[in-house]
PDB file of N, CA and C in Angstrom:
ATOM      1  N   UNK A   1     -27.509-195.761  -9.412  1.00  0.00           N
ATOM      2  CA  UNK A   1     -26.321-196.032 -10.193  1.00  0.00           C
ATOM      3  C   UNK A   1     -25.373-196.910  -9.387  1.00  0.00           C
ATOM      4  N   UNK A   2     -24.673-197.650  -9.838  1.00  0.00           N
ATOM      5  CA  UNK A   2     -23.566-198.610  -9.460  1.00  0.00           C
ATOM      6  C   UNK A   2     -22.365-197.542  -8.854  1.00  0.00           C
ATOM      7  N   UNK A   3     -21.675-198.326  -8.212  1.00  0.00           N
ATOM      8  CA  UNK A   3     -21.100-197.513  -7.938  1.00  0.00           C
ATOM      9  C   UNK A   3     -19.518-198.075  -8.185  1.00  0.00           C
ATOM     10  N   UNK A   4     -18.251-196.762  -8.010  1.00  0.00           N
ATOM     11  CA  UNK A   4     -17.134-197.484  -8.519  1.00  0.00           C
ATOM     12  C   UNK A   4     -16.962-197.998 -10.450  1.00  0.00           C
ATOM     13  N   UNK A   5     -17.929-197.602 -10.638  1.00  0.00           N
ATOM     14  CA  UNK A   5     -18.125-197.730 -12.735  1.00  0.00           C
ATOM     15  C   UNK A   5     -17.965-196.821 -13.367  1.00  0.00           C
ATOM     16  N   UNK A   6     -18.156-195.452 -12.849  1.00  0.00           N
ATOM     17  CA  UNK A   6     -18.458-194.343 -13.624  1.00  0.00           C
ATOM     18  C   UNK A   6     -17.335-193.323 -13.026  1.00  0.00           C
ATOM     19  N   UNK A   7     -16.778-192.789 -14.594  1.00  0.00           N
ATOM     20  CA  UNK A   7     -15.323-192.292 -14.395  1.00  0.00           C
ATOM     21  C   UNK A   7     -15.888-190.486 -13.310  1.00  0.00           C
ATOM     22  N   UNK A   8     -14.790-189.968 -13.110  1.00  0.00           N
ATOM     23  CA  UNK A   8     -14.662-188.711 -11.741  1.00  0.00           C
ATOM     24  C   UNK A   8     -15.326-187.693 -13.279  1.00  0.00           C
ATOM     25  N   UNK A   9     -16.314-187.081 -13.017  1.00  0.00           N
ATOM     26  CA  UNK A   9     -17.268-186.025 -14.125  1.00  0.00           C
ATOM     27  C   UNK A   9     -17.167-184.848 -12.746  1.00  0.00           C
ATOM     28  N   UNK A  10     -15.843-184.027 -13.090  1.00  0.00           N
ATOM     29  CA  UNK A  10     -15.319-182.401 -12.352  1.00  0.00           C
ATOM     30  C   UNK A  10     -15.278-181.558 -13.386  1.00  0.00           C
ATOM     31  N   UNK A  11     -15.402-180.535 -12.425  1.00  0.00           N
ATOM     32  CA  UNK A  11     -14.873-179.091 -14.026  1.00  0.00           C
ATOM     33  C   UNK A  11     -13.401-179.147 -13.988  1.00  0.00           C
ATOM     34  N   UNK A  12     -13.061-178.775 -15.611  1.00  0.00           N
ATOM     35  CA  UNK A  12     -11.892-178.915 -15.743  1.00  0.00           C
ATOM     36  C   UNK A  12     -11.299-177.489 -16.905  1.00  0.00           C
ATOM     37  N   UNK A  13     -10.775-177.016 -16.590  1.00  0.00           N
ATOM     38  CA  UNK A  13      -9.909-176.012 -17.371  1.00  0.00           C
ATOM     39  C   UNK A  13      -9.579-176.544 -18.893  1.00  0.00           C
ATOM     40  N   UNK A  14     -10.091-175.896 -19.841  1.00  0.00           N
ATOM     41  CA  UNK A  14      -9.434-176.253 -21.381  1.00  0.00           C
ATOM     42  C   UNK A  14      -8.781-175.118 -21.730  1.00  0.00           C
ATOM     43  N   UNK A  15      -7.591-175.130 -22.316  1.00  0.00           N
ATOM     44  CA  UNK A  15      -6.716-174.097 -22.288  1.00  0.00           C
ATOM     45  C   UNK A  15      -6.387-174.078 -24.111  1.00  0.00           C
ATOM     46  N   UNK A  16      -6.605-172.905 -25.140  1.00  0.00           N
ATOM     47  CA  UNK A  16      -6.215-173.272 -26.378  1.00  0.00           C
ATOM     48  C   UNK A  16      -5.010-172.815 -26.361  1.00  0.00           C
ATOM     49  N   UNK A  17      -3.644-173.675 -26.718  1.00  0.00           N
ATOM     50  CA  UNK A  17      -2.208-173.141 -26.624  1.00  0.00           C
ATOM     51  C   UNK A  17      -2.038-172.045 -27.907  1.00  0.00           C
ATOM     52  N   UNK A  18      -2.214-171.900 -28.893  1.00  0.00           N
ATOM     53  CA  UNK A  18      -2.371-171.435 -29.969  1.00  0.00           C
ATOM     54  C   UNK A  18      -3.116-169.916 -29.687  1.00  0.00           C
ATOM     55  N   UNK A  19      -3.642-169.614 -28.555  1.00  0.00           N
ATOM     56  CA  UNK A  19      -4.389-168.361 -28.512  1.00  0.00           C
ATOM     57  C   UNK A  19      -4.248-168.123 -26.892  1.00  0.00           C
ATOM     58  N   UNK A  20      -4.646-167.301 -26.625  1.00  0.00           N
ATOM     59  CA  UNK A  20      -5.065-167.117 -25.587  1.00  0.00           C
ATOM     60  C   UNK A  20      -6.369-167.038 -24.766  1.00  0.00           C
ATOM     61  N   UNK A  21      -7.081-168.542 -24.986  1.00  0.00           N
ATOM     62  CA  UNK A  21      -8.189-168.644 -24.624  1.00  0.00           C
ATOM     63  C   UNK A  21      -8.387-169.757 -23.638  1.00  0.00           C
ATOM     64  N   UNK A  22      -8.732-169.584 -22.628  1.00  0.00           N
ATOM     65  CA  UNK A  22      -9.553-171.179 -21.858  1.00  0.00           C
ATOM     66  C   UNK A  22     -10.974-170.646 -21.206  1.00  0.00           C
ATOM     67  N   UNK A  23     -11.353-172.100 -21.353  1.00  0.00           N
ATOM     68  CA  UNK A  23     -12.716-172.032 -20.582  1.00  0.00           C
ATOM     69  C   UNK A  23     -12.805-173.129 -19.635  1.00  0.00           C
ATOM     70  N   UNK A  24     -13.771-172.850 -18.249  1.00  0.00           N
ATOM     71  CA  UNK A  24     -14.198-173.995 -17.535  1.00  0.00           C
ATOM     72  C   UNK A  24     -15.697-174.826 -18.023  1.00  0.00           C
ATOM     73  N   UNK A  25     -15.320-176.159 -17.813  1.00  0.00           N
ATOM     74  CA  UNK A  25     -16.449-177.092 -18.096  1.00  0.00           C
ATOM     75  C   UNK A  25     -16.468-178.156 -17.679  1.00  0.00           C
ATOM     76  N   UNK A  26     -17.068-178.931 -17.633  1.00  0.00           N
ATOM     77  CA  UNK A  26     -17.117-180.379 -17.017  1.00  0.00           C
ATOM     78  C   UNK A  26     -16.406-181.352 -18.130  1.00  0.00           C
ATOM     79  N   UNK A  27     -15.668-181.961 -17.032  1.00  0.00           N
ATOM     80  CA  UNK A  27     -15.449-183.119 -17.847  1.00  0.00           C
ATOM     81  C   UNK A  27     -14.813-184.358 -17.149  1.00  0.00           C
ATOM     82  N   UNK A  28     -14.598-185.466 -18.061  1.00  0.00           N
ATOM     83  CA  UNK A  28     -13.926-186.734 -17.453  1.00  0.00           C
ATOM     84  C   UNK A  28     -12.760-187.184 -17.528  1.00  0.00           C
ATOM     85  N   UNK A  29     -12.070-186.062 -18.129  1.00  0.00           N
ATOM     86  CA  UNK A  29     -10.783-186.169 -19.057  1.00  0.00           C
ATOM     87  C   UNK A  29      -9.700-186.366 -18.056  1.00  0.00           C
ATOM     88  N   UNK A  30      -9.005-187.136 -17.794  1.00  0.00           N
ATOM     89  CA  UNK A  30      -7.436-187.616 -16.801  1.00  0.00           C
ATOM     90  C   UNK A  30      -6.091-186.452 -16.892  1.00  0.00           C
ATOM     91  N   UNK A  31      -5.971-185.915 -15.774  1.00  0.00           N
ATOM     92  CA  UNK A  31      -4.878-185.062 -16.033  1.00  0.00           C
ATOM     93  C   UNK A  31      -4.546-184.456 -15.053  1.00  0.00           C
ATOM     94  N   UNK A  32      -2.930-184.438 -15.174  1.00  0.00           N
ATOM     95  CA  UNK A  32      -2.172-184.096 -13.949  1.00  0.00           C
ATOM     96  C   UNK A  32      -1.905-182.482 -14.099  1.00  0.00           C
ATOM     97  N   UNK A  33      -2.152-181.914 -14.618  1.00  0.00           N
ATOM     98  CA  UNK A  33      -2.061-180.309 -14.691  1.00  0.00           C
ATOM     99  C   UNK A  33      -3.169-179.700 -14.035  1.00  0.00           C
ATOM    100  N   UNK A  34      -2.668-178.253 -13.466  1.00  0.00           N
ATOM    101  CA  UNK A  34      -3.725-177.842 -12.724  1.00  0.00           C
ATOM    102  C   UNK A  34      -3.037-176.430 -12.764  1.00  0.00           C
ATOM    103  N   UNK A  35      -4.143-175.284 -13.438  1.00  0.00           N
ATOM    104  CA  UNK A  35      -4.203-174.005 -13.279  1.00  0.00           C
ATOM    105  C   UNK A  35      -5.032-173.621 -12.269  1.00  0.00           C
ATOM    106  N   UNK A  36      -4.886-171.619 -11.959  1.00  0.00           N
ATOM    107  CA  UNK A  36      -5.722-171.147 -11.176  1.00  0.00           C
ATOM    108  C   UNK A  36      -6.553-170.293 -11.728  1.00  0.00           C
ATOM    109  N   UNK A  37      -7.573-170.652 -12.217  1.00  0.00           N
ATOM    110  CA  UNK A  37      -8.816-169.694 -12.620  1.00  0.00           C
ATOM    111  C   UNK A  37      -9.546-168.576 -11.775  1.00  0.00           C
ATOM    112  N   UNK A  38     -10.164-167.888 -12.599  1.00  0.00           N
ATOM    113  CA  UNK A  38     -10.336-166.959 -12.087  1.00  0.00           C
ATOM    114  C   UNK A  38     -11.405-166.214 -10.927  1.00  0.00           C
ATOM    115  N   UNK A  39     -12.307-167.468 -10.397  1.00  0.00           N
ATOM    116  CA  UNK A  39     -12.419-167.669  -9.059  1.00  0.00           C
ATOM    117  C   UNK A  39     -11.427-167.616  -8.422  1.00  0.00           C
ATOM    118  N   UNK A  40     -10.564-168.269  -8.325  1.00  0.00           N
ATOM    119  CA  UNK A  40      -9.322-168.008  -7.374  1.00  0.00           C
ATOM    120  C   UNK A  40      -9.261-169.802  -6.715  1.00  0.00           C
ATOM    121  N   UNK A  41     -10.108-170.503  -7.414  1.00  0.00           N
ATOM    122  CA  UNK A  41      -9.883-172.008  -7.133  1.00  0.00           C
ATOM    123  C   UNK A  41      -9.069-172.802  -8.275  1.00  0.00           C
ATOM    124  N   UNK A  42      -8.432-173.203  -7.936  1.00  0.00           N
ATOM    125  CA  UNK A  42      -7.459-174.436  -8.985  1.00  0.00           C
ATOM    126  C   UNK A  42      -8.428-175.853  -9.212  1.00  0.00           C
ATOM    127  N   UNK A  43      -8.087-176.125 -11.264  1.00  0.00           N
ATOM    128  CA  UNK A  43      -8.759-176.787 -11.744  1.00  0.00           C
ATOM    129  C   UNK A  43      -7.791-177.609 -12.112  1.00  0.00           C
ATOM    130  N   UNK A  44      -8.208-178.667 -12.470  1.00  0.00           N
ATOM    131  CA  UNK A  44      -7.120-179.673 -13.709  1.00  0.00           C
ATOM    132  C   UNK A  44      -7.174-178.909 -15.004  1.00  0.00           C
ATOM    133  N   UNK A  45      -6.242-178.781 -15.697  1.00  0.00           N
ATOM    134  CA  UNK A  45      -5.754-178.147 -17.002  1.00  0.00           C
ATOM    135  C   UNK A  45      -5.549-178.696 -18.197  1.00  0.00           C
ATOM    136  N   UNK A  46      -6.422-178.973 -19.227  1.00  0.00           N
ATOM    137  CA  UNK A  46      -6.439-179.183 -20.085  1.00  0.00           C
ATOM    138  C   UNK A  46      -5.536-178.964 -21.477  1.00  0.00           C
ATOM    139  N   UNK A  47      -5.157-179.035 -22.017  1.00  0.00           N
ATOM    140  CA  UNK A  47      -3.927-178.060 -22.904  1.00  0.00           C
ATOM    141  C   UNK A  47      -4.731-178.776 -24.567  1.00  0.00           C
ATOM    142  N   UNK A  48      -5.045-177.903 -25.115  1.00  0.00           N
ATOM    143  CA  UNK A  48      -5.483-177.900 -26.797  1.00  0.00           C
ATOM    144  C   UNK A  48      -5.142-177.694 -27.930  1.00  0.00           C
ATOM    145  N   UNK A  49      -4.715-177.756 -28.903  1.00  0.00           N
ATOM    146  CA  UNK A  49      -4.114-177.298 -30.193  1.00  0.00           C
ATOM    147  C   UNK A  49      -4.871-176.614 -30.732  1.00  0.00           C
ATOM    148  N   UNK A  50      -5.872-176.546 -30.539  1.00  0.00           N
ATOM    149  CA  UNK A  50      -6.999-176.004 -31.725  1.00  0.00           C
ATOM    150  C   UNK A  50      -8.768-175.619 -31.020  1.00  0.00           C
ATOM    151  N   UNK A  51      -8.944-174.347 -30.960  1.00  0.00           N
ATOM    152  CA  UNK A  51     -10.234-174.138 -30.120  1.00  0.00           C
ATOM    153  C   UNK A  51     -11.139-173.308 -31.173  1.00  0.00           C
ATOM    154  N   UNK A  52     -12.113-173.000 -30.750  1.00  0.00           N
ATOM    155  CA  UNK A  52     -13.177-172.268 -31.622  1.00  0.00           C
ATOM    156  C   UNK A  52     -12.556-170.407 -32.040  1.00  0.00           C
ATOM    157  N   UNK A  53     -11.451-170.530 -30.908  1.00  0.00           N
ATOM    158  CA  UNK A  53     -10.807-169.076 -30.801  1.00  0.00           C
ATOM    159  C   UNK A  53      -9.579-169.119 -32.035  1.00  0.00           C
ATOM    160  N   UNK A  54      -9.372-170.006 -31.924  1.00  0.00           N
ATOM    161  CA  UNK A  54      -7.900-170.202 -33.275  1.00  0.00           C
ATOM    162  C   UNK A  54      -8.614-171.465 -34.634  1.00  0.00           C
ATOM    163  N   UNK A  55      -9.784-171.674 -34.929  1.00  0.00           N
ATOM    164  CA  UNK A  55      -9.964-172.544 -35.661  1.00  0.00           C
ATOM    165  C   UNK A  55     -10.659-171.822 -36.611  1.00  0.00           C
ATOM    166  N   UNK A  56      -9.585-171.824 -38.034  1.00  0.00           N
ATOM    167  CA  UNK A  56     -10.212-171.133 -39.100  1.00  0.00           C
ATOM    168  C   UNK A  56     -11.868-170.959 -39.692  1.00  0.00           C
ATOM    169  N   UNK A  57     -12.402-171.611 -39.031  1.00  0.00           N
ATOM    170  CA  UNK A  57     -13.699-171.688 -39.867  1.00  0.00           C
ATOM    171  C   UNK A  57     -14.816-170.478 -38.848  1.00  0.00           C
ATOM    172  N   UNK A  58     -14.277-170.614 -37.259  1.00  0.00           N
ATOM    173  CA  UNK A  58     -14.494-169.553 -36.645  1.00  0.00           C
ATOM    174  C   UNK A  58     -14.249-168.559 -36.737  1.00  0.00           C
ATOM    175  N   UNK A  59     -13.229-168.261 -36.830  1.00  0.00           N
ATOM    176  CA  UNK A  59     -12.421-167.161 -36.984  1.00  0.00           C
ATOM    177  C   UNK A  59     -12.855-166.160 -38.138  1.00  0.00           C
ATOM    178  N   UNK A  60     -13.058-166.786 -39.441  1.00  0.00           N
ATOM    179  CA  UNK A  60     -13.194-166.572 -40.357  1.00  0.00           C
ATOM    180  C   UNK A  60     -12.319-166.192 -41.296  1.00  0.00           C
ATOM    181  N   UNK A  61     -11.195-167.194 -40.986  1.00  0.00           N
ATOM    182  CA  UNK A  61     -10.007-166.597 -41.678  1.00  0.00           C
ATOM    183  C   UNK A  61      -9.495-168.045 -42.899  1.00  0.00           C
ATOM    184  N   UNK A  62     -10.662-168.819 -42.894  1.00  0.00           N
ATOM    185  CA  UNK A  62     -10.361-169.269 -43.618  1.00  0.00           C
ATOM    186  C   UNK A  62     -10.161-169.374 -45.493  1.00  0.00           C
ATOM    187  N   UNK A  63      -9.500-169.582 -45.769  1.00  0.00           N
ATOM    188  CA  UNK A  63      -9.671-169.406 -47.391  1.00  0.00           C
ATOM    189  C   UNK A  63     -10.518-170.156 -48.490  1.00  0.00           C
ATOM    190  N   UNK A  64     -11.011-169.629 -49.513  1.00  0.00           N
ATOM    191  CA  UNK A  64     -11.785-169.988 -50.672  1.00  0.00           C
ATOM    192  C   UNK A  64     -10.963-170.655 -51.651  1.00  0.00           C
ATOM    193  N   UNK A  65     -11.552-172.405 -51.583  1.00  0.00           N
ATOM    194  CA  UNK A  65     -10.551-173.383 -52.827  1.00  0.00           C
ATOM    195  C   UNK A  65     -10.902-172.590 -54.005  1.00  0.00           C
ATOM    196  N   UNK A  66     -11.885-172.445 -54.617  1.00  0.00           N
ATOM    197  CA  UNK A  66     -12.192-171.902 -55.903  1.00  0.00           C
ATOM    198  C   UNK A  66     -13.556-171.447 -55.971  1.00  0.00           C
ATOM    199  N   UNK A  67     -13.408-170.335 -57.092  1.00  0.00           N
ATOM    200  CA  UNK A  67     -14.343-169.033 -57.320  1.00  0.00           C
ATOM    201  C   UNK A  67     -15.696-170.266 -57.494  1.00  0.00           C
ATOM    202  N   UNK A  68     -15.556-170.897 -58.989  1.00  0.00           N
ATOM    203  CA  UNK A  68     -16.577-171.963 -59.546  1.00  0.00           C
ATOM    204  C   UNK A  68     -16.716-173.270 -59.071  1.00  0.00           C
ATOM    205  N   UNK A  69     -17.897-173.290 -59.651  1.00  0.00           N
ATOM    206  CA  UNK A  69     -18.452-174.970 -59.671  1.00  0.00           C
ATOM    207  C   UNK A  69     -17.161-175.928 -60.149  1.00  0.00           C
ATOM    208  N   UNK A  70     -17.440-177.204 -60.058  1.00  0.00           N
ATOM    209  CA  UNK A  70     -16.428-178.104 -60.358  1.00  0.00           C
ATOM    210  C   UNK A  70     -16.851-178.461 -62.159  1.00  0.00           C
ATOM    211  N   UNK A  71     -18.074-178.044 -62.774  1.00  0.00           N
ATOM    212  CA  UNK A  71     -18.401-178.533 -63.570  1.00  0.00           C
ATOM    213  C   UNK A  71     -17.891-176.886 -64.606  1.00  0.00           C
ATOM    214  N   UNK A  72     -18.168-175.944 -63.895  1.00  0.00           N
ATOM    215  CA  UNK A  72     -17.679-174.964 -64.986  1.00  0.00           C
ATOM    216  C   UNK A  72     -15.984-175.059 -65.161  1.00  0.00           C
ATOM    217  N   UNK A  73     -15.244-175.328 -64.002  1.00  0.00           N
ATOM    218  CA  UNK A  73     -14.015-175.631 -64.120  1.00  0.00           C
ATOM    219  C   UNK A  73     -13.314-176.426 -65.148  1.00  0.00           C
ATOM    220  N   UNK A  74     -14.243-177.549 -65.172  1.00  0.00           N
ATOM    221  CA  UNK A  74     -14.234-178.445 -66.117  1.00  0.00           C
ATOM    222  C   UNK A  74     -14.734-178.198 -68.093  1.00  0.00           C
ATOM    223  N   UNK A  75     -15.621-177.334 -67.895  1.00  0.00           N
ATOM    224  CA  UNK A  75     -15.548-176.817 -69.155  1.00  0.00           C
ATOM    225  C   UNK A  75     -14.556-175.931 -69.607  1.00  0.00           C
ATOM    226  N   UNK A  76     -13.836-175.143 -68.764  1.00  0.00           N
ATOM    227  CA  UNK A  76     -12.913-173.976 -68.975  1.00  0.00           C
ATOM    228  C   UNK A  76     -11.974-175.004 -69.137  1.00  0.00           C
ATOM    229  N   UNK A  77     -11.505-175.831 -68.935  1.00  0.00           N
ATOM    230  CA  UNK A  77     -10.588-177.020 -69.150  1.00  0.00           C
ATOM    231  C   UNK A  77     -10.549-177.627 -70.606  1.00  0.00           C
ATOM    232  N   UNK A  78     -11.418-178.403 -70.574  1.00  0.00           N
ATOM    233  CA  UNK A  78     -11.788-179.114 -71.484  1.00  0.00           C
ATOM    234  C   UNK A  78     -12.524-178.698 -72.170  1.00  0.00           C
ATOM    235  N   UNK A  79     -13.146-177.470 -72.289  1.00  0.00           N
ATOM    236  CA  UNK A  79     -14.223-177.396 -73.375  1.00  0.00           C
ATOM    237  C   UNK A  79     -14.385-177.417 -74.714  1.00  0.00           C
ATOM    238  N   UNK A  80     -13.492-177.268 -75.754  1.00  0.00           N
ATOM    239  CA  UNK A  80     -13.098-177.331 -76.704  1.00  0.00           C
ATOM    240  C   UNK A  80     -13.119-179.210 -77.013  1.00  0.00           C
ATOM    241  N   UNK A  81     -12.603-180.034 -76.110  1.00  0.00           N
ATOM    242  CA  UNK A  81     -12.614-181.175 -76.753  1.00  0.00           C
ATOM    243  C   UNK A  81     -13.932-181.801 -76.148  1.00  0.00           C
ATOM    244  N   UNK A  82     -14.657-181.523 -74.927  1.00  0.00           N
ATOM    245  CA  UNK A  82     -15.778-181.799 -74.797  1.00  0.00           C
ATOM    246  C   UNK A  82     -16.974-182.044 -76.105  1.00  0.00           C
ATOM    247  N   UNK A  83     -16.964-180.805 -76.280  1.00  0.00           N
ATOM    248  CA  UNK A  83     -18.196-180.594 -77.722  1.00  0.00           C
ATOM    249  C   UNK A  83     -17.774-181.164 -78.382  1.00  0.00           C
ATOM    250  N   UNK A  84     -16.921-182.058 -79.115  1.00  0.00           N
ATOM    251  CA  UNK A  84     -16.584-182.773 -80.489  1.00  0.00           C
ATOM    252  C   UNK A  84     -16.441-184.320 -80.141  1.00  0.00           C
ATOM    253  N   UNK A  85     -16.836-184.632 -79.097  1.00  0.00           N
ATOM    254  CA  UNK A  85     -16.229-185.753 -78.588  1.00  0.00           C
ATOM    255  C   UNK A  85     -17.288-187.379 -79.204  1.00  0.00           C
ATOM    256  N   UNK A  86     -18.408-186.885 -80.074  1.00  0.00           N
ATOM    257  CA  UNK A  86     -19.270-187.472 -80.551  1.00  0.00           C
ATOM    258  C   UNK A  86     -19.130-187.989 -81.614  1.00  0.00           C
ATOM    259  N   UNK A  87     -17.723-187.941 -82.316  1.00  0.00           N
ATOM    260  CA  UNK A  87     -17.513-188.683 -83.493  1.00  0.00           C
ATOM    261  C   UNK A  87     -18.264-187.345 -84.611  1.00  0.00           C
ATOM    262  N   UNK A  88     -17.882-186.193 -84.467  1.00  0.00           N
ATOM    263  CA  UNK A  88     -18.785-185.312 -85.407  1.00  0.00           C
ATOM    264  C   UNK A  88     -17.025-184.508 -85.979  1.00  0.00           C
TER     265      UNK A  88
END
């Protein structure tokens, strides 16, 4: 490999602000923050809005748009002028 091309690949602390979750992992990401994990060695610190720990679809707290299909919706709507719509 060349050298001087390829960005600094360290572990780095991701922290979800929204929960109380971080994990260590590698990465290339630029940053002047630095926590102390729980080795007892200091990482660069990541800071997140949104992790697998606070993200509705994990969680399972997300909500249901609607019970039906888009097509039964559409008959409960319209159904009455649907069926006549043939010139009958």
């Amino acid at each position: 490999m060349k050298k001087d091309i390829h960005p600094n690949y360290r572990p780095v602390v991701f922290q979800d602000i929204s929960s109380d979750f971080a994990f260590l992992t590698r990465s290339t990401v630029n940053t002047s923050d630095t926590i102390q994990w729980e080795d007892g060695q200091e990482y660069p610190l990541v800071k997140v809005e949104i992790s697998s720990a606070s993200h509705p679809f994990y969680t399972g707290k997300q909500r249901v748009l609607s019970s039906g299909g888009r097509v039964d919706q559409f008959r409960r709507r319209y159904g009455s002028m649907a069926k006549g719509s043939k010139g009958e």
